[in-house]
PDB file of N, CA and C in Angstrom:
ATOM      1  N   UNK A   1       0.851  -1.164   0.000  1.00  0.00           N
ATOM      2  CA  UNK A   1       0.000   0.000   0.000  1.00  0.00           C
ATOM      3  C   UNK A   1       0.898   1.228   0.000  1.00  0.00           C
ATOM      4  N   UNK A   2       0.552   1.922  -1.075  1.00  0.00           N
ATOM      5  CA  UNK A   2       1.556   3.159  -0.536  1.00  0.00           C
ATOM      6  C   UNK A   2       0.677   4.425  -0.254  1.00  0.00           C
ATOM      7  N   UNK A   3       1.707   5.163   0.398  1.00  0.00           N
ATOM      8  CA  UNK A   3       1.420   6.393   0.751  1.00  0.00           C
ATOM      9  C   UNK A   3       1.225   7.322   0.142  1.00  0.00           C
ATOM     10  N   UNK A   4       0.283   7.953   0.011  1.00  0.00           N
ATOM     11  CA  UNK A   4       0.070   9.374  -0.933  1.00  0.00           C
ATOM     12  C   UNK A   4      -0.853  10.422   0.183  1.00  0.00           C
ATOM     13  N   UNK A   5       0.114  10.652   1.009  1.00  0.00           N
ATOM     14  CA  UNK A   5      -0.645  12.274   1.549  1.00  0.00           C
ATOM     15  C   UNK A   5      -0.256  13.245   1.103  1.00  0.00           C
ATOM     16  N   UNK A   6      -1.497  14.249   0.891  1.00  0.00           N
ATOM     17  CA  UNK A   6      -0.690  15.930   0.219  1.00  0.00           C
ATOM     18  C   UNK A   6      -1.321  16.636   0.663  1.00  0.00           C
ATOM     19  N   UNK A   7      -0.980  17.958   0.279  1.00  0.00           N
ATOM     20  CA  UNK A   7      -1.064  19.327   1.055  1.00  0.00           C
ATOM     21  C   UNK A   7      -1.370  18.870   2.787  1.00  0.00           C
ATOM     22  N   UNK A   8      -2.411  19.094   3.427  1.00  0.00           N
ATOM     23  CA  UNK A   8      -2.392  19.866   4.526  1.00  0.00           C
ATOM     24  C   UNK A   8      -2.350  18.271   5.905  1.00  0.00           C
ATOM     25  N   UNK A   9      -2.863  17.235   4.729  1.00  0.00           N
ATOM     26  CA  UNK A   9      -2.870  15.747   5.459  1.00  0.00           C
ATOM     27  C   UNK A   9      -1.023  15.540   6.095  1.00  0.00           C
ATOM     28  N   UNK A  10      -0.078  15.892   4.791  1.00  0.00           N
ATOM     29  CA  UNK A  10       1.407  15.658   4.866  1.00  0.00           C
ATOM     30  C   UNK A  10       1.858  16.756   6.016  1.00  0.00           C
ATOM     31  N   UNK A  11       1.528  17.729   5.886  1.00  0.00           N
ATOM     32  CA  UNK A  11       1.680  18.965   6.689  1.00  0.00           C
ATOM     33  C   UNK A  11       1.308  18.809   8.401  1.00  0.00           C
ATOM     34  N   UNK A  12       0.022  18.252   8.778  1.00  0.00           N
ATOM     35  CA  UNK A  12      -0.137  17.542   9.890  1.00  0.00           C
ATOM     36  C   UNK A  12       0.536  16.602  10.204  1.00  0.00           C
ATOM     37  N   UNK A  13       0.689  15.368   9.883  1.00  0.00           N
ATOM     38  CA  UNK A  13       1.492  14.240   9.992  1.00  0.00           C
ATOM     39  C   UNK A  13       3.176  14.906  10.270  1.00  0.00           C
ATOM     40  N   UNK A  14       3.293  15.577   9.225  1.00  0.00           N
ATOM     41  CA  UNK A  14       5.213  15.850   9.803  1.00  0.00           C
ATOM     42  C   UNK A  14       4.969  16.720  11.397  1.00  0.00           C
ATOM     43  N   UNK A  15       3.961  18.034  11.218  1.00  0.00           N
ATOM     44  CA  UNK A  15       4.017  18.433  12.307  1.00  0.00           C
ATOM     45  C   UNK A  15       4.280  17.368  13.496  1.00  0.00           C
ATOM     46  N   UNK A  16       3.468  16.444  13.048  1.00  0.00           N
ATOM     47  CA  UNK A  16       3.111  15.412  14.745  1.00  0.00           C
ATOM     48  C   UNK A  16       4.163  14.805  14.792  1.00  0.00           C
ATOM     49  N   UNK A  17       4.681  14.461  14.018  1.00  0.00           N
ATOM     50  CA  UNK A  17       6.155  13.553  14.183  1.00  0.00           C
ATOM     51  C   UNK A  17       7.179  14.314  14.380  1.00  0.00           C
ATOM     52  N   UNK A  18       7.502  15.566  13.865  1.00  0.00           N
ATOM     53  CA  UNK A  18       8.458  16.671  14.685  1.00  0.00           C
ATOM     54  C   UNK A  18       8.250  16.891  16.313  1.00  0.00           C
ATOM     55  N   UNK A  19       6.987  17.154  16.541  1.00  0.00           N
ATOM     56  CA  UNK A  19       6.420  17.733  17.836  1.00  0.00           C
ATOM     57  C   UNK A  19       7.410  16.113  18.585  1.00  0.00           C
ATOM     58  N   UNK A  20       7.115  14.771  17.960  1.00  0.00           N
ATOM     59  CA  UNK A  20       7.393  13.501  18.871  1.00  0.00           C
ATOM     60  C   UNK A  20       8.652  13.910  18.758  1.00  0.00           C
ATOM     61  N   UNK A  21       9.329  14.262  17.701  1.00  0.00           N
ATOM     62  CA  UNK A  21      10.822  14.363  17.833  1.00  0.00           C
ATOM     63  C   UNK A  21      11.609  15.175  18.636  1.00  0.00           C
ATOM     64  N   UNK A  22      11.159  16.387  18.919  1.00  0.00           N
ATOM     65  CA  UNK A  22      11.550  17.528  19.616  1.00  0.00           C
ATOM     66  C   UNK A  22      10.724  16.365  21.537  1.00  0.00           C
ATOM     67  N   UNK A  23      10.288  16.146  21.581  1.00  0.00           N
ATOM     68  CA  UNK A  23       9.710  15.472  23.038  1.00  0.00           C
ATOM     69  C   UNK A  23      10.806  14.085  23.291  1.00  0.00           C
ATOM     70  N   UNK A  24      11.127  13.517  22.276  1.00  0.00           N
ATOM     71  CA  UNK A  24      11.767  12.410  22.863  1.00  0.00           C
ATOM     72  C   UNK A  24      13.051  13.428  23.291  1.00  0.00           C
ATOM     73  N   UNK A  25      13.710  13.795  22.374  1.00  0.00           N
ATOM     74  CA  UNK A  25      14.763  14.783  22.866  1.00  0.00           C
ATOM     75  C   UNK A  25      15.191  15.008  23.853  1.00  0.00           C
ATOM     76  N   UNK A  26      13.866  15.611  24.428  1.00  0.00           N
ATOM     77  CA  UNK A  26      13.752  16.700  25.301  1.00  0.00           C
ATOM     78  C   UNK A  26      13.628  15.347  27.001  1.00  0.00           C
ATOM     79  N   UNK A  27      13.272  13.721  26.235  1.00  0.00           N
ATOM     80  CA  UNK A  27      13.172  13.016  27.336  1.00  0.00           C
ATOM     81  C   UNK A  27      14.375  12.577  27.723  1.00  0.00           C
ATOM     82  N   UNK A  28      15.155  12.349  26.601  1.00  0.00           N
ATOM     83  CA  UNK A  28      17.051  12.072  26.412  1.00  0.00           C
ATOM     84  C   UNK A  28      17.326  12.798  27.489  1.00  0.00           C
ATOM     85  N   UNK A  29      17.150  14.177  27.144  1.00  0.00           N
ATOM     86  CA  UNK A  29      18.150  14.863  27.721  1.00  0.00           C
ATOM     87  C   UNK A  29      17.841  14.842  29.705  1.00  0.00           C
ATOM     88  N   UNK A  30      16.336  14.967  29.914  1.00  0.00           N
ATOM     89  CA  UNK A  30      15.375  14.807  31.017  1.00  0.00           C
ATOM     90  C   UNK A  30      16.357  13.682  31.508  1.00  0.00           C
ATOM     91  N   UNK A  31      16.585  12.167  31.355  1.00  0.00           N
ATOM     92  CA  UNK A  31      16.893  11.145  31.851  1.00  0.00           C
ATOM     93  C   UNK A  31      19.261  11.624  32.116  1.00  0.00           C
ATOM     94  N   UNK A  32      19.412  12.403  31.039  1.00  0.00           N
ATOM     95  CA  UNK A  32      20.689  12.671  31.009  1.00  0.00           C
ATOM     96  C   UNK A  32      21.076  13.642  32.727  1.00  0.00           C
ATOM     97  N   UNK A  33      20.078  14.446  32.433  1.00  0.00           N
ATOM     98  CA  UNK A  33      20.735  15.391  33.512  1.00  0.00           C
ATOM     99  C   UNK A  33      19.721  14.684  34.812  1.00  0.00           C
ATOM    100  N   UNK A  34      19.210  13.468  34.620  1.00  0.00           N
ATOM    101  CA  UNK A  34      18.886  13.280  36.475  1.00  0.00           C
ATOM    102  C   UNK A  34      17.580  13.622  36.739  1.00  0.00           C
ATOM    103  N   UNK A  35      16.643  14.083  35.703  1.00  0.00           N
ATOM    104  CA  UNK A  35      15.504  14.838  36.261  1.00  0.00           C
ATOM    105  C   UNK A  35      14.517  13.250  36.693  1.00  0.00           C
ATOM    106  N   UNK A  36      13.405  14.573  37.406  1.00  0.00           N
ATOM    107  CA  UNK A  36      12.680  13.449  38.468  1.00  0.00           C
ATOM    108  C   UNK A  36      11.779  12.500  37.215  1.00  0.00           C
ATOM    109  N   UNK A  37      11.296  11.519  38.143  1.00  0.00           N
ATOM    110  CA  UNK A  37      10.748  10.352  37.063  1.00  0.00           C
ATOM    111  C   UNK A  37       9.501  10.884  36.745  1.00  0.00           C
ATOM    112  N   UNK A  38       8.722  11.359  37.651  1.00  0.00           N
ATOM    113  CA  UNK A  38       7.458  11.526  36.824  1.00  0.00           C
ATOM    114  C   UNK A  38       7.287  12.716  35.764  1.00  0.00           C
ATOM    115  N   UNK A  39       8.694  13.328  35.616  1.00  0.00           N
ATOM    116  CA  UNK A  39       8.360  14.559  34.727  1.00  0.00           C
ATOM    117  C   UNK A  39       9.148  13.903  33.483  1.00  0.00           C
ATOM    118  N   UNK A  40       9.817  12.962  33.835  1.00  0.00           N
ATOM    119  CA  UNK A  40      10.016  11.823  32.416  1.00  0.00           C
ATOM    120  C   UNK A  40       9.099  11.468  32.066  1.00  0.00           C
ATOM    121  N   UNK A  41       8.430  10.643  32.572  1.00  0.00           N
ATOM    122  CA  UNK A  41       7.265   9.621  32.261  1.00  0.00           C
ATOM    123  C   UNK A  41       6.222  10.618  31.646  1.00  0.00           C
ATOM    124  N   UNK A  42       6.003  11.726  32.576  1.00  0.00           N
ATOM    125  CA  UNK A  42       4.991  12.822  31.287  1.00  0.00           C
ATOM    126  C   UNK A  42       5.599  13.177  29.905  1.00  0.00           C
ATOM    127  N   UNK A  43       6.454  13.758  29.892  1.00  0.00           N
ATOM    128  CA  UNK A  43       7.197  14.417  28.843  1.00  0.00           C
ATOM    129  C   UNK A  43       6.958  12.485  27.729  1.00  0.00           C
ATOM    130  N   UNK A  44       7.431  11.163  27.887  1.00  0.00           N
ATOM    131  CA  UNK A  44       7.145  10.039  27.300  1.00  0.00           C
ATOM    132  C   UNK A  44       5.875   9.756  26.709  1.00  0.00           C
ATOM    133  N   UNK A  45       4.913  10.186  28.052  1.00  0.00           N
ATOM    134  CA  UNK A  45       3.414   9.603  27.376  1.00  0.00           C
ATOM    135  C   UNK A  45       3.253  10.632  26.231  1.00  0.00           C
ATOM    136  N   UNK A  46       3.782  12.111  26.382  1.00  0.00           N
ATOM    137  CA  UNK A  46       3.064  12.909  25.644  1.00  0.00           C
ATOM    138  C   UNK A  46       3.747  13.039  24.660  1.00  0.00           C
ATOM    139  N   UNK A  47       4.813  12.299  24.003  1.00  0.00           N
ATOM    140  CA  UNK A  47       5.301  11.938  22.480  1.00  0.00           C
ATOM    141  C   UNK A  47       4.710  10.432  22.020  1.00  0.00           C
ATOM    142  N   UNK A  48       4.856   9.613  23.426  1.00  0.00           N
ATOM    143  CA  UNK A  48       4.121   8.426  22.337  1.00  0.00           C
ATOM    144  C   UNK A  48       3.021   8.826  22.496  1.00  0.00           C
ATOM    145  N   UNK A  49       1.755   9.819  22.563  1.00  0.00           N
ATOM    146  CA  UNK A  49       0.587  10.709  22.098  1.00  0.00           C
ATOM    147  C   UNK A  49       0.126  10.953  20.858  1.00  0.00           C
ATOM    148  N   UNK A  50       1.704  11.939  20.632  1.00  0.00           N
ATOM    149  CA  UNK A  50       2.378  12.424  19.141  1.00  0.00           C
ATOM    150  C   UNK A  50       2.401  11.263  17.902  1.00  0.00           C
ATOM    151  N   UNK A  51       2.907  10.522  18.879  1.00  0.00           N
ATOM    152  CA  UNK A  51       3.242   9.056  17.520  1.00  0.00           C
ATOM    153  C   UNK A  51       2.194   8.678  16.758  1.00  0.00           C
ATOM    154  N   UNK A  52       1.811   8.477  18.478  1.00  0.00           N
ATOM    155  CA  UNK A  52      -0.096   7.230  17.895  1.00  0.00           C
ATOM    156  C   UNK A  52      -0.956   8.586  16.731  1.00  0.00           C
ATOM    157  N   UNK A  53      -0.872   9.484  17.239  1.00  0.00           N
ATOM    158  CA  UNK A  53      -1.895  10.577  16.179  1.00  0.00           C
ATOM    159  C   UNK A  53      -1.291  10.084  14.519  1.00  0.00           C
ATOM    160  N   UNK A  54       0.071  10.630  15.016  1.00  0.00           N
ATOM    161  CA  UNK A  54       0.725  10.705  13.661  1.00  0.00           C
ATOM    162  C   UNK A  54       0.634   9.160  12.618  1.00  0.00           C
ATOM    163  N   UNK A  55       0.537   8.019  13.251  1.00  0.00           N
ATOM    164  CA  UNK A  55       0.142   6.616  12.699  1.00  0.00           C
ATOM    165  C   UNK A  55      -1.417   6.812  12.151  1.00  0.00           C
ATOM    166  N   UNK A  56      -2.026   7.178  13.096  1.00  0.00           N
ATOM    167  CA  UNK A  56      -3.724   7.349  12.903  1.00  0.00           C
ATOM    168  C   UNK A  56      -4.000   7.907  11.834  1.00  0.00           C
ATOM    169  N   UNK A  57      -3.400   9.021  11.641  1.00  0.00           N
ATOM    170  CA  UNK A  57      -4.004  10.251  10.789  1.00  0.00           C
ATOM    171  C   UNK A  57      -3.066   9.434   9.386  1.00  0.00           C
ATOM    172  N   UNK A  58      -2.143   8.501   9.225  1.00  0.00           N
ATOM    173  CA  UNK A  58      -1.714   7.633   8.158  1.00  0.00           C
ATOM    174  C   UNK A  58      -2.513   6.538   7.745  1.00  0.00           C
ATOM    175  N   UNK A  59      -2.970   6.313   8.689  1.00  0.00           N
ATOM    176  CA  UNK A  59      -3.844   4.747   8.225  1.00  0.00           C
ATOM    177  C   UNK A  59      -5.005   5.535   8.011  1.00  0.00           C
ATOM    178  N   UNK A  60      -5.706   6.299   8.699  1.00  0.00           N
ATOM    179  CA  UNK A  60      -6.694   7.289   8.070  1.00  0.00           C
ATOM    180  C   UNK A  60      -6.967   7.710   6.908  1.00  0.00           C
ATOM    181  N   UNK A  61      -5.732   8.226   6.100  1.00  0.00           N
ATOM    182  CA  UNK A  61      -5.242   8.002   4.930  1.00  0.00           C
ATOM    183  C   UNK A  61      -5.335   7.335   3.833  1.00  0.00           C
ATOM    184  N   UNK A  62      -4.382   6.208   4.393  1.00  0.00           N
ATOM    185  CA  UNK A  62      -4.520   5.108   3.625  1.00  0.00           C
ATOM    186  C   UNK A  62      -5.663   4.399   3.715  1.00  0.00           C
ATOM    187  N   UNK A  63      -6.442   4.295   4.573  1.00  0.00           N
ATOM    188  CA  UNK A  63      -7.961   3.640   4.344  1.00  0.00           C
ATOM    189  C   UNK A  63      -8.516   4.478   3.149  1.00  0.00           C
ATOM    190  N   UNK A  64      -8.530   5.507   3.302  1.00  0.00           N
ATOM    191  CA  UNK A  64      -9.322   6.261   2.705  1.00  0.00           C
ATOM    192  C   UNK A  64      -9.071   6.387   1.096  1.00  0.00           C
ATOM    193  N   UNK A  65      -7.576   6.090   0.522  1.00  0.00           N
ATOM    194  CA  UNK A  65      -6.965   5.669  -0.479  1.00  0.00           C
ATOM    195  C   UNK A  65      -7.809   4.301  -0.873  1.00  0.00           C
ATOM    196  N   UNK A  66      -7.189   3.368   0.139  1.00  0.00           N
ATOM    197  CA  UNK A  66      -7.496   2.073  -0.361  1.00  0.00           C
ATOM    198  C   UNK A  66      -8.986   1.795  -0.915  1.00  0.00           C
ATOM    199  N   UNK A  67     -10.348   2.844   0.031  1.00  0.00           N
ATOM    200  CA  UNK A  67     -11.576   2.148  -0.336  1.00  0.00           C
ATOM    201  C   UNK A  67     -11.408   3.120  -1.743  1.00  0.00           C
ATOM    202  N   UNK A  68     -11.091   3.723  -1.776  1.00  0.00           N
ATOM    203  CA  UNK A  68     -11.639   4.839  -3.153  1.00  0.00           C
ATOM    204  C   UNK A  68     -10.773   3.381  -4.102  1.00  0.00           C
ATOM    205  N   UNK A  69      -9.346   3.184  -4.274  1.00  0.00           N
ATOM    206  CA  UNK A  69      -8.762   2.131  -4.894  1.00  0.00           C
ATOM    207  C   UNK A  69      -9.473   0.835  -5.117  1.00  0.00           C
ATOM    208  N   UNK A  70     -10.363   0.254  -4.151  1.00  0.00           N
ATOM    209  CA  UNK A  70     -11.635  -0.785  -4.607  1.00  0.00           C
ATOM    210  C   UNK A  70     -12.365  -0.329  -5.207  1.00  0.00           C
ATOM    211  N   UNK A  71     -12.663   0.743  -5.150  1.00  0.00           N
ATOM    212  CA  UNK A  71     -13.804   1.319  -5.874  1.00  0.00           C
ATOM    213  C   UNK A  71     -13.213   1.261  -7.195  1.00  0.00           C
ATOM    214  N   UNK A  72     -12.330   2.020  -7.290  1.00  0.00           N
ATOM    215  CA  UNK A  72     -12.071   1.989  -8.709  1.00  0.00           C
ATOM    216  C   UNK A  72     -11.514   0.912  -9.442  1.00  0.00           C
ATOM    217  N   UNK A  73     -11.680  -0.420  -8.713  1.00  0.00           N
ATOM    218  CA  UNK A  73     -11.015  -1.305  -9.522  1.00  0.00           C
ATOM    219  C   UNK A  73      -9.076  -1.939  -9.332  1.00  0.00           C
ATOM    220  N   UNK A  74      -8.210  -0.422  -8.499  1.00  0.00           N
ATOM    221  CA  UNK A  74      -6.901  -0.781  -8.994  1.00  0.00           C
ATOM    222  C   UNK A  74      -6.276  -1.226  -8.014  1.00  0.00           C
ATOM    223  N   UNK A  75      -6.520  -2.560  -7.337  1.00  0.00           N
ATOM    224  CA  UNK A  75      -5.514  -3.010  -6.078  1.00  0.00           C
ATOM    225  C   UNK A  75      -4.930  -3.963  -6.746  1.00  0.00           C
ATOM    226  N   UNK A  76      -4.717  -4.457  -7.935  1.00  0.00           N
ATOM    227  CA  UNK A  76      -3.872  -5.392  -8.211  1.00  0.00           C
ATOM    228  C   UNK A  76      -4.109  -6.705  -7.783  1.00  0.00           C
ATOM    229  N   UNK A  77      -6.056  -6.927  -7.935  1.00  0.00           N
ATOM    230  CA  UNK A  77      -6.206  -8.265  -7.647  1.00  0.00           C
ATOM    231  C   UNK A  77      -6.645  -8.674  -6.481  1.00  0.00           C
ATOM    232  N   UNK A  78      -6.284  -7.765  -5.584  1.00  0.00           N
ATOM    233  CA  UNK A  78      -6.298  -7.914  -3.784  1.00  0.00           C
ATOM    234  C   UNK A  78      -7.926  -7.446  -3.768  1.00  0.00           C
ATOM    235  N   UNK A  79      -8.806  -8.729  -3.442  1.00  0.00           N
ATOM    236  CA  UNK A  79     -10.333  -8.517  -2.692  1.00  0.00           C
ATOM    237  C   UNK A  79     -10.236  -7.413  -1.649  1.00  0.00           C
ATOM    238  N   UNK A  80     -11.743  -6.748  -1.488  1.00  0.00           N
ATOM    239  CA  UNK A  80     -11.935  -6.640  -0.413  1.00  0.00           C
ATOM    240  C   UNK A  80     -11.497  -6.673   0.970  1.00  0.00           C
ATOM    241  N   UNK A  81     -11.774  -8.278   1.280  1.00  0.00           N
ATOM    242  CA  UNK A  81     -11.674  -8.835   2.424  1.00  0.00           C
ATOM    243  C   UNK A  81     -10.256  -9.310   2.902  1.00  0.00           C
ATOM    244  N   UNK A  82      -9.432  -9.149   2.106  1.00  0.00           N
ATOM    245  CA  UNK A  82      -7.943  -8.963   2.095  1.00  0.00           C
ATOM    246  C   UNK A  82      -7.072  -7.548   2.640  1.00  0.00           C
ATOM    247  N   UNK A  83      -8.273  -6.718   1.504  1.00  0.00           N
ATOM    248  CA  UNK A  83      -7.465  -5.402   2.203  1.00  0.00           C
ATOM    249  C   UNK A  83      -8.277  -4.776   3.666  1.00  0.00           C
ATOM    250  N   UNK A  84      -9.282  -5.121   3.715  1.00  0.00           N
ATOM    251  CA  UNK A  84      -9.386  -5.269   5.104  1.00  0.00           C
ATOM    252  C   UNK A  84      -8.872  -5.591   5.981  1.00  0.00           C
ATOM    253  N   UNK A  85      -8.379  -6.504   5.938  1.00  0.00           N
ATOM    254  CA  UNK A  85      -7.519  -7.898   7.219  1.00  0.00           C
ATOM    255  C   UNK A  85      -6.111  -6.669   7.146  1.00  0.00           C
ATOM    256  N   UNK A  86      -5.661  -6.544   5.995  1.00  0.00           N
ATOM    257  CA  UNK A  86      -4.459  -5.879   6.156  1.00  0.00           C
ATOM    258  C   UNK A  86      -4.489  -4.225   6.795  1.00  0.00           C
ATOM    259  N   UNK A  87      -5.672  -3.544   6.959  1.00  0.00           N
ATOM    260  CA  UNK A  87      -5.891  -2.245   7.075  1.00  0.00           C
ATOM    261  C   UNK A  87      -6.122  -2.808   8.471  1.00  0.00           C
ATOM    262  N   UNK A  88      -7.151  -3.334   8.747  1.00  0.00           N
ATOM    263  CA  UNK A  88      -7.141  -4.052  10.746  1.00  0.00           C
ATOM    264  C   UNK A  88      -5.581  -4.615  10.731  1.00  0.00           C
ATOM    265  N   UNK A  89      -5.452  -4.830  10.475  1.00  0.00           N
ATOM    266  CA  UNK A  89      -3.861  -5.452  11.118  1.00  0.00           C
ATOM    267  C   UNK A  89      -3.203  -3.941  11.111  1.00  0.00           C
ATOM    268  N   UNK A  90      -2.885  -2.766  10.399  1.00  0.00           N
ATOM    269  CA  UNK A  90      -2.130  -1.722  10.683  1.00  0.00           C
ATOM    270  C   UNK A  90      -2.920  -1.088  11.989  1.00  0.00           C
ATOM    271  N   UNK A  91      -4.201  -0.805  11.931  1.00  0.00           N
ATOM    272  CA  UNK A  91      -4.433  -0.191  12.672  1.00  0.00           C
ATOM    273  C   UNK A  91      -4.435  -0.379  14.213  1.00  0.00           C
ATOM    274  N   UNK A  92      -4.800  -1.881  14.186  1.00  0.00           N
ATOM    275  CA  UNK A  92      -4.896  -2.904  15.482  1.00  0.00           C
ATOM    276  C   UNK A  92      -3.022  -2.758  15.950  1.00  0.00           C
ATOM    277  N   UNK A  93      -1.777  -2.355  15.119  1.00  0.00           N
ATOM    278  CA  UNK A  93      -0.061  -2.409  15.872  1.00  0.00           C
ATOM    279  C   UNK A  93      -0.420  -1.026  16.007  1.00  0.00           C
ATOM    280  N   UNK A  94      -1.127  -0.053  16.325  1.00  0.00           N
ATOM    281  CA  UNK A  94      -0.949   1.297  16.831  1.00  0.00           C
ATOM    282  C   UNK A  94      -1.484   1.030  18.076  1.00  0.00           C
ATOM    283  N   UNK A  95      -2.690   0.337  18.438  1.00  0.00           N
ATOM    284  CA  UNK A  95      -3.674   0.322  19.400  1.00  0.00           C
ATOM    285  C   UNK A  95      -2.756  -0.436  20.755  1.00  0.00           C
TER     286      UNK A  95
END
């Protein structure tokens, strides 16, 4: 399945994955200099936050690719009920 997000879909998605990038960072450095655990463990939940959006708003995507792609005929053979199983299987390793 590939990816085709544009304009403002691609634009969200990098945001969210920068925002995770600048937070893990920021947890590196948190665990480097000694800081207390629970202001780790926040600063953690609230990039893997970042992540899960940024996966979501991809498979969101790509669902939304794929049914228009049944519709029109061009999965290369792949039923339905195939690309289903495979769209639950991406979405079900975020959950």
């Amino acid at each position: 399945m590939e990816l085709d997000l544009a304009g403002a879909e691609l634009k969200a998605v990098l945001n969210r994955l920068r925002r995770a990038q600048g937070q893990i960072a920021g947890v590196i450095r948190m665990i480097e200099e000694g800081r207390d655990c629970e202001e780790v463990v926040t600063q953690l939940a609230a990039a893997s936050r970042a992540l899960d959006r940024a996966g979501f708003a991809i498979i969101a995507t790509g669902l939304q690719q794929c049914l228009t792609d049944v519709e029109d005929g061009q999965r290369n053979g792949e039923d339905r009920d195939a690309m289903r199983a495979r769209l639950e299987k991406l979405f079900l390793s975020l959950a």
